[in-house]
Protein backbone atom coordinates (compact mmCIF):
# COMPACT_ATOMS: atom_id res chain seq x y z
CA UNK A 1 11.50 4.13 -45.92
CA UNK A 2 10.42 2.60 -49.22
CA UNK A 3 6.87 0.84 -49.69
CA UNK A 4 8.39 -2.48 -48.30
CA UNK A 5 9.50 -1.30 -45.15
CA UNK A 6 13.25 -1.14 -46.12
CA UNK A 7 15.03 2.01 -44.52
CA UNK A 8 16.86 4.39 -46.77
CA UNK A 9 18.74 6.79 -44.73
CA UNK A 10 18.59 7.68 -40.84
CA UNK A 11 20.53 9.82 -39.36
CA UNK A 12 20.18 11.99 -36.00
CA UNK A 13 18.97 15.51 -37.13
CA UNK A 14 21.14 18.47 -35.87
CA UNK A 15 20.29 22.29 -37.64
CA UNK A 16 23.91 22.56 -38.83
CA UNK A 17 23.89 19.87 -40.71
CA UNK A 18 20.95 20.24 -42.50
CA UNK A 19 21.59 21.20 -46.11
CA UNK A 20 23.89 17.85 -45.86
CA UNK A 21 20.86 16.03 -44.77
CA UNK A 22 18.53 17.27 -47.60
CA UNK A 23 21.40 16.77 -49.90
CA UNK A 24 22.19 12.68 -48.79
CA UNK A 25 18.30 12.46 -49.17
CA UNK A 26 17.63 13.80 -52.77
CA UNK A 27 21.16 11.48 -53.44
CA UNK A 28 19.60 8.50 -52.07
CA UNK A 29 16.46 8.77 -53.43
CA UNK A 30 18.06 9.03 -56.83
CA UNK A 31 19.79 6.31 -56.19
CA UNK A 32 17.06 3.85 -54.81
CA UNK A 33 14.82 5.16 -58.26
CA UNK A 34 17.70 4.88 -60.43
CA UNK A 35 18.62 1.79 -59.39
CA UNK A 36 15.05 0.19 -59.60
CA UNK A 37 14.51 1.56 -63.35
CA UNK A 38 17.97 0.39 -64.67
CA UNK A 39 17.47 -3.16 -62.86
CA UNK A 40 13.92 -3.53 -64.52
CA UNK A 41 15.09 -2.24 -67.85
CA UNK A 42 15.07 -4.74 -70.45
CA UNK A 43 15.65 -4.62 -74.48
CA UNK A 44 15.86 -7.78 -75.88
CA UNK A 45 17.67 -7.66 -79.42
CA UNK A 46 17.58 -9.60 -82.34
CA UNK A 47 20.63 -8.38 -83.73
CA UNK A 48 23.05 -8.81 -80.74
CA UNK A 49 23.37 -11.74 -78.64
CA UNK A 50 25.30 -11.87 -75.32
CA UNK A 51 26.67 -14.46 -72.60
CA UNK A 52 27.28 -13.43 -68.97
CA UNK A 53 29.12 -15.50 -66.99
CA UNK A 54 30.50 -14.17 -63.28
CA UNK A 55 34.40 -16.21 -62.97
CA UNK A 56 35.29 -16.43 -59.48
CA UNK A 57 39.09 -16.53 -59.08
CA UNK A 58 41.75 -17.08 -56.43
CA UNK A 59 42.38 -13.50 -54.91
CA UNK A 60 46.25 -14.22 -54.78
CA UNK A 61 46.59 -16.19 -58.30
CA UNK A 62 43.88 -15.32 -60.25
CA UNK A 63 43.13 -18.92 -61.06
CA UNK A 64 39.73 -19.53 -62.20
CA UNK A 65 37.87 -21.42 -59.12
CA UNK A 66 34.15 -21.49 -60.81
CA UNK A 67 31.74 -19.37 -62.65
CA UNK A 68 28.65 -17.96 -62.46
CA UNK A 69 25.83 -18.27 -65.89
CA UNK A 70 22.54 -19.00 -63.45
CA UNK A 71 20.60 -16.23 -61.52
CA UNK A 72 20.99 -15.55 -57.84
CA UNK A 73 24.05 -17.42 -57.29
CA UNK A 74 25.79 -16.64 -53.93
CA UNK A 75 29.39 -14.63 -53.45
CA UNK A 76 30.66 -14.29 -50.02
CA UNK A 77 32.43 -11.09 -49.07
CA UNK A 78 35.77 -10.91 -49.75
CA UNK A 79 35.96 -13.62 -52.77
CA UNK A 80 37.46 -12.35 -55.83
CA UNK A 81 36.15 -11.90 -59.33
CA UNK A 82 36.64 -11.60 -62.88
CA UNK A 83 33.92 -10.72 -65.60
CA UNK A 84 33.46 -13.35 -68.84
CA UNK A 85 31.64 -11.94 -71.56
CA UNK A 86 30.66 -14.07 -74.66
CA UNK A 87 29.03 -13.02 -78.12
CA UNK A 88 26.75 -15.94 -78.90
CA UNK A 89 25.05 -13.89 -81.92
CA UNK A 90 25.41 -13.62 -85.33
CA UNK A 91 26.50 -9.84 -85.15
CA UNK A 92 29.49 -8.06 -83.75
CA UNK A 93 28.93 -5.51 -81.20
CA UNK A 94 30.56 -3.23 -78.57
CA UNK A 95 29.46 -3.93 -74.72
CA UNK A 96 29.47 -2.26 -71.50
CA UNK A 97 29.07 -3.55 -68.32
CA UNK A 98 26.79 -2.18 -65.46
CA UNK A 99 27.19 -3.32 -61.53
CA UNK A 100 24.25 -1.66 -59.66
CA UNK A 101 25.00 -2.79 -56.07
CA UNK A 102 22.33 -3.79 -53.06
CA UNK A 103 22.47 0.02 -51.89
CA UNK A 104 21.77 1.06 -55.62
CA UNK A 105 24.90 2.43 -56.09
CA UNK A 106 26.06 2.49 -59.97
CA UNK A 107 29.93 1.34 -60.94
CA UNK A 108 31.05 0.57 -64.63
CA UNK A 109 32.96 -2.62 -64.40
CA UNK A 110 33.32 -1.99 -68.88
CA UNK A 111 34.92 0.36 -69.53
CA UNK A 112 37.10 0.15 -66.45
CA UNK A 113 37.96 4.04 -66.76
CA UNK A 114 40.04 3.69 -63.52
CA UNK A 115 42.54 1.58 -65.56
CA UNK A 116 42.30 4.08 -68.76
CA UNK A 117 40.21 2.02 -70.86
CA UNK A 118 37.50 3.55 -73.16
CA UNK A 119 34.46 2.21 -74.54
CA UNK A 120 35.96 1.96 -78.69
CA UNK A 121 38.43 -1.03 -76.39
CA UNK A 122 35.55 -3.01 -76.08
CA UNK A 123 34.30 -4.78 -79.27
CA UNK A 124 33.73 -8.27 -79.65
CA UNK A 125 33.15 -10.05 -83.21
CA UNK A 126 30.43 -13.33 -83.27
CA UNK A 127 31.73 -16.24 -81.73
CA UNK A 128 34.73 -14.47 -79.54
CA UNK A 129 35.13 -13.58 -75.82
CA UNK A 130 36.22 -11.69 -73.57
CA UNK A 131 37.54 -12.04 -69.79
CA UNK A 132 38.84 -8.84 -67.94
CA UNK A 133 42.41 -8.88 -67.26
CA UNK A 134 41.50 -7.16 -63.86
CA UNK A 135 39.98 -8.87 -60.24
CA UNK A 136 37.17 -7.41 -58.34
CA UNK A 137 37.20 -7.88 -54.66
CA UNK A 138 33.21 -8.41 -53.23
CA UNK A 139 33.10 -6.36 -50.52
CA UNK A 140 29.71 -4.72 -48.58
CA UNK A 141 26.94 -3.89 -48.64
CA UNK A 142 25.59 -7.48 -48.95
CA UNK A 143 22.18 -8.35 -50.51
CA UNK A 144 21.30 -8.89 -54.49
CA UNK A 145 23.84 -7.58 -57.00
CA UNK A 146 23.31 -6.62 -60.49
CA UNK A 147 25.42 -6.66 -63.31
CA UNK A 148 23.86 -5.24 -66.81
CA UNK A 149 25.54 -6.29 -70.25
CA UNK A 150 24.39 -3.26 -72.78
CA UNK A 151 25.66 -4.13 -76.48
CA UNK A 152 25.30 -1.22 -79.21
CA UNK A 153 26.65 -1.18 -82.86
CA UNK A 154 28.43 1.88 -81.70
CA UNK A 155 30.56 2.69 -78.23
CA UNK A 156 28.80 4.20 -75.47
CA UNK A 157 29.96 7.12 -73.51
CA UNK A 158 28.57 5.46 -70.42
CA UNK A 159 31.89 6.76 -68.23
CA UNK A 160 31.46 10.02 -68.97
CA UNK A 161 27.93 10.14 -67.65
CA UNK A 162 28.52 8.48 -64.46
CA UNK A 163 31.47 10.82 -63.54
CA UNK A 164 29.08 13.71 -64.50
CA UNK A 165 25.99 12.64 -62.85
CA UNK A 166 23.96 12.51 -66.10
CA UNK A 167 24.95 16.16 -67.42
CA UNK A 168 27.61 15.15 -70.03
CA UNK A 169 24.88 14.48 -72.86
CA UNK A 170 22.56 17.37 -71.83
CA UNK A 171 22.23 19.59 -75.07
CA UNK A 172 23.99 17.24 -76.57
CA UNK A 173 22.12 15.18 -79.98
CA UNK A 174 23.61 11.74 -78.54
CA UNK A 175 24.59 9.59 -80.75
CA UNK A 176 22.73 6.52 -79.31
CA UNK A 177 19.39 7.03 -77.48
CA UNK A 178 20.36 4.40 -74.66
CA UNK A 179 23.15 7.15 -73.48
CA UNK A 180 20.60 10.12 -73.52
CA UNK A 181 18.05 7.11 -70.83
CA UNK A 182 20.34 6.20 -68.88
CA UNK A 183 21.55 10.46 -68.38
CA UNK A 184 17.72 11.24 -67.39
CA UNK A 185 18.13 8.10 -64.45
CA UNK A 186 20.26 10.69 -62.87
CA UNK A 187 17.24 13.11 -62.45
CA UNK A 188 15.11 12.24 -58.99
CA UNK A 189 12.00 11.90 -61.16
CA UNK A 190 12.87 9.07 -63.55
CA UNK A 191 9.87 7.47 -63.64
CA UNK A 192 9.70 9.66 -66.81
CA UNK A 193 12.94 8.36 -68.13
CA UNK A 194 11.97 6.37 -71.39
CA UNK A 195 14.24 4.80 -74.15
CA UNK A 196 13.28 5.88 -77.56
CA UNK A 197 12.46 3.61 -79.99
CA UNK A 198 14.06 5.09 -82.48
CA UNK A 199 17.40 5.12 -83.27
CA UNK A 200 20.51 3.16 -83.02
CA UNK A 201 19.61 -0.29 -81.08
CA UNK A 202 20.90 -1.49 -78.02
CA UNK A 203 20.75 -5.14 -76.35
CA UNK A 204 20.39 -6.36 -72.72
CA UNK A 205 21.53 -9.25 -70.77
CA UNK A 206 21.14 -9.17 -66.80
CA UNK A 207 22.68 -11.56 -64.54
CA UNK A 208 22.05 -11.51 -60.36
CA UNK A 209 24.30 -12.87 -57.76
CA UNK A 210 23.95 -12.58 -53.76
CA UNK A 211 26.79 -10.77 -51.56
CA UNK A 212 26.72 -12.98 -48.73
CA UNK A 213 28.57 -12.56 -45.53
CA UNK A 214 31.45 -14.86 -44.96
């Protein structure tokens, strides 16, 4: 259970299963300390300037229904949704996307690797926009969702770390220091995991939205 009372994991104890039990507990733990740190973590830029805005779409037409800009608007399960992302800065800049759900689970909506796409795709020059050509069903576990817009002068290998668990940059002189951070948030103990100042910059923009049931 976490300070606030909020249960993590329970699960009947039987001695066979125990190396899976120790194993789903170090994995959740991650994941609840993980999730906390990236959710708090915050770089505001003054050379890159980003608009979020969550489109919500007919599931069988894709037509655009309403959007999102605000904090902590509602989604019910099931509704379907596309991602709007809008460079309202001076600079151009690539830009991943981060979902972190309610459980603290991490998915990259940018790049979406499942469809083939790297990171170099996703550029945007000041003043353009960009809507992904691809719908996102909400679907459990309900609570607050967060989505995390990271924009860099440079691409970030931000796939390749999730699908590794954080040991794709390990030995490895990263090219930007926000790839090496977010690597060491897949170590239990990231209270330690820090973004260095120096080096290539990145840029933030966070936007919340509630998974509601229907």
């Amino acid at each position: 259970a976490t300070k606030d009372g909020s249960i993590l994991y329970t699960r009947a104890y039987k001695s066979n299963l125990e190396p899976r039990i120790q194993a789903d507990i170090v994995n959740i733990i991650r994941a609840h300390i993980q999730g906390n740190f990236l959710k708090g973590y915050e770089n505001p830029s003054s050379n890159y300037e980003f608009a979020l805005e969550i489109v919500i779409v007919d599931c069988n037409t894709s037509k655009e229904l309403r959007s999102i800009s605000n904090q902590d608007g509602d989604l019910p399960i099931g509704s379907c949704v596309q991602f709007k992302v809008i460079n309202t800065g001076i600079s151009g800049a690539y830009f991943s996307l981060i979902d972190i759900q309610p459980d603290n689970m991490i998915n990259l909506i940018v790049p979406a690797a499942e469809f083939d796409y790297t990171a170099d795709e996703y550029y945007l020059k000041a003043g353009a926009s960009y809507t992904t050509n691809y719908t996102i069903a909400i679907a459990e576990p309900s609570g607050q969702e967060t989505i995390k817009l990271i924009s860099s002068k440079s691409p970030l290998d931000l796939s390749g770390i999730i699908s590794s668990q954080g040991k794709s940059t390990r030995g490895i002189a990263t090219k930007n220091p926000f790839e090496q951070m977010f690597a060491e948030t897949y170590n239990v103990n990231t209270r330690g995991a820090k973004i260095k100042r120096k080096g290539e910059e990145v840029g933030t923009k966070t936007l919340y939205f509630n998974i509601v049931e229907k």
